[in-house]
C-alpha atoms as a PDB file:
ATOM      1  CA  UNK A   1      -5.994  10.129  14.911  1.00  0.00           C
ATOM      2  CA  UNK A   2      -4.018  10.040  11.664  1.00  0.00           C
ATOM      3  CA  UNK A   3      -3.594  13.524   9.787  1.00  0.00           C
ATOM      4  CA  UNK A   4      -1.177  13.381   6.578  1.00  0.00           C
ATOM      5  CA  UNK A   5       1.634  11.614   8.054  1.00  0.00           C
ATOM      6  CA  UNK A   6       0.806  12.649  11.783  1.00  0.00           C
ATOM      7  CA  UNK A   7      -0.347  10.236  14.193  1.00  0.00           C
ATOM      8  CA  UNK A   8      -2.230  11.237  17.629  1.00  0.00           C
ATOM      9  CA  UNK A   9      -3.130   9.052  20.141  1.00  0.00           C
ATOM     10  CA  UNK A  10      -5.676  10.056  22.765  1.00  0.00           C
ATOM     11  CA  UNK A  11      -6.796   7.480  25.258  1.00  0.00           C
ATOM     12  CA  UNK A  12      -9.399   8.210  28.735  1.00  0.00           C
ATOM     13  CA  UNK A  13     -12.443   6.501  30.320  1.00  0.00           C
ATOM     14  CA  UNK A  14     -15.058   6.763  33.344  1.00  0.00           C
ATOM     15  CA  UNK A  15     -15.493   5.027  36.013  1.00  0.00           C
ATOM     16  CA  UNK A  16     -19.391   4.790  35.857  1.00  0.00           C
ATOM     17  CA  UNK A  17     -19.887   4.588  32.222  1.00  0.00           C
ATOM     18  CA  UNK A  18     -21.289   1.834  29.661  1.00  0.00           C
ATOM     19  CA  UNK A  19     -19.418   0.899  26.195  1.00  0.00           C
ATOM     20  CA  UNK A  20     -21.384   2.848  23.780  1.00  0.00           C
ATOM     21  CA  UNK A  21     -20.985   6.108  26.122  1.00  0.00           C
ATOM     22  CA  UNK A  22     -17.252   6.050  25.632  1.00  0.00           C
ATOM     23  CA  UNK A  23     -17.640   4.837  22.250  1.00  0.00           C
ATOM     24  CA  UNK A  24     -19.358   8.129  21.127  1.00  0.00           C
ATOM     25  CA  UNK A  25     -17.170   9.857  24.315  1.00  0.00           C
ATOM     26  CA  UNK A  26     -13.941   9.077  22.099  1.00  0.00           C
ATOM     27  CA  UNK A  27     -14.995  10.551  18.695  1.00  0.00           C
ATOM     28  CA  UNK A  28     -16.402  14.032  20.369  1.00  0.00           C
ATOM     29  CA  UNK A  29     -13.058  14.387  21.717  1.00  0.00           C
ATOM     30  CA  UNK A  30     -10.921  13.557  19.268  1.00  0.00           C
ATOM     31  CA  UNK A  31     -12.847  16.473  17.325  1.00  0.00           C
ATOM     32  CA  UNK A  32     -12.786  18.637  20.446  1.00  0.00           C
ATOM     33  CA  UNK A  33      -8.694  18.487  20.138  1.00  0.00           C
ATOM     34  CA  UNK A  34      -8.782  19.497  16.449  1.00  0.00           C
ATOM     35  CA  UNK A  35      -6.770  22.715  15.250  1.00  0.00           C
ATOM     36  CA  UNK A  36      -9.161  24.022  13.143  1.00  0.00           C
ATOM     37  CA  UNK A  37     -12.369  22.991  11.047  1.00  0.00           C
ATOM     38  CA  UNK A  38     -11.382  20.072   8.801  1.00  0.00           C
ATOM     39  CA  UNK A  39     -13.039  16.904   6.764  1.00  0.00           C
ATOM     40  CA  UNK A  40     -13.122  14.063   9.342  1.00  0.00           C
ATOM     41  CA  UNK A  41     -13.712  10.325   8.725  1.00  0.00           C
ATOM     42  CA  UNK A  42     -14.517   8.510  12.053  1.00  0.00           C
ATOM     43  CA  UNK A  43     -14.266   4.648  11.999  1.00  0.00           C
ATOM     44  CA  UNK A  44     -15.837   2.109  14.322  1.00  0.00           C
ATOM     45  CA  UNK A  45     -17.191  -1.202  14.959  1.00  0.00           C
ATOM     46  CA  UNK A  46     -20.433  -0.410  16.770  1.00  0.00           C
ATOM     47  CA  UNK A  47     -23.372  -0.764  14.155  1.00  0.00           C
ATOM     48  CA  UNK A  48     -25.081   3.039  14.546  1.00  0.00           C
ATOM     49  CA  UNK A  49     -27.592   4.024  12.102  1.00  0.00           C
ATOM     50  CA  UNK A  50     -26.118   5.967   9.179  1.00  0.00           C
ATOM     51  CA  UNK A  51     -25.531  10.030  10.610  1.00  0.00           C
ATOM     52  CA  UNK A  52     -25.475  12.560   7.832  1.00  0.00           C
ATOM     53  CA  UNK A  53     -24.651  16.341  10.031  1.00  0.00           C
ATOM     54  CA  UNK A  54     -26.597  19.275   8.564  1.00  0.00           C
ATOM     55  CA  UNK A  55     -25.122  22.848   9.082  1.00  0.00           C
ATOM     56  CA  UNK A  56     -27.701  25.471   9.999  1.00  0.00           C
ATOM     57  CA  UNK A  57     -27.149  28.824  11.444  1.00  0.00           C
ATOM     58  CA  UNK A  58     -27.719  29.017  15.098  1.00  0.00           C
ATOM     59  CA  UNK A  59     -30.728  31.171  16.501  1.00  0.00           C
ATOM     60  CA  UNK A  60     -31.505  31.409  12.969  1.00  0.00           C
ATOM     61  CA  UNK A  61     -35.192  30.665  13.275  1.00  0.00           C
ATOM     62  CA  UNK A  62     -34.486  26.988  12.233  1.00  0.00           C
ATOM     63  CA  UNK A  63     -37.485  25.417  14.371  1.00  0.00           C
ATOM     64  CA  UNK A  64     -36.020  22.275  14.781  1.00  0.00           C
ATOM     65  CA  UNK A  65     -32.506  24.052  16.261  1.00  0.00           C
ATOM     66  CA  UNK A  66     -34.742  26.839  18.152  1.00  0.00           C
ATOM     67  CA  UNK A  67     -35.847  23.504  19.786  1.00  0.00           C
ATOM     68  CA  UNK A  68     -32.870  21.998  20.853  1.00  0.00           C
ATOM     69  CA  UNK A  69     -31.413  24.806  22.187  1.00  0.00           C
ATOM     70  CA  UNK A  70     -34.423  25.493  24.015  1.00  0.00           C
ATOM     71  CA  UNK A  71     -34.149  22.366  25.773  1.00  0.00           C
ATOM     72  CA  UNK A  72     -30.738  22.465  26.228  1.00  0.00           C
ATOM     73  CA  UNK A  73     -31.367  25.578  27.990  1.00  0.00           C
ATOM     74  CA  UNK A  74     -33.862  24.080  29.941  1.00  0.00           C
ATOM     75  CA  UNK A  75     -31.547  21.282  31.420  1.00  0.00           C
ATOM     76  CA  UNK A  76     -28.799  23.456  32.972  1.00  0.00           C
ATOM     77  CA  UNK A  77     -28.870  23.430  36.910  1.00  0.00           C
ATOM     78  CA  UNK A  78     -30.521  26.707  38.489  1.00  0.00           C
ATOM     79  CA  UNK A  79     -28.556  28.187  41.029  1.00  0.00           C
END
């Protein structure tokens, strides 16, 4: 990661894993270690389609984010 005239480097991996998992593993990461909301530009030579991130408020009403939580909900364990 390369802030200003700061350089990080952050490096892992899974044992039972494929490329494109780790691919898109390394980016949330490098945002998870952040200080701090910031502009971010992530480079990389896998062809994705284009990803444009919309802010919306969370349990807002938004349908389509009422729906995703809802099923992330739905996938934790019960214990």
């Amino acid at each position: 990661m390369i802030d200003g005239a700061g350089e990080i480097e952050l490096s892992g991996g899974l044992a039972s894993t494929t490329n494109q998992r780790m691919e898109l593993t390394g980016p949330i990461e490098g945002l998870r270690s952040l200080p701090g909301r910031r502009a971010v530009a992530i480079y990389s030579d896998s062809a994705y389609h284009d990803v444009t991130w919309h802010k919306v408020a969370g349990h807002s009403g938004h349908e389509l984010n009422d729906r995703a939580d809802a099923l992330a909900r739905s996938a934790i364990p019960m214990r």
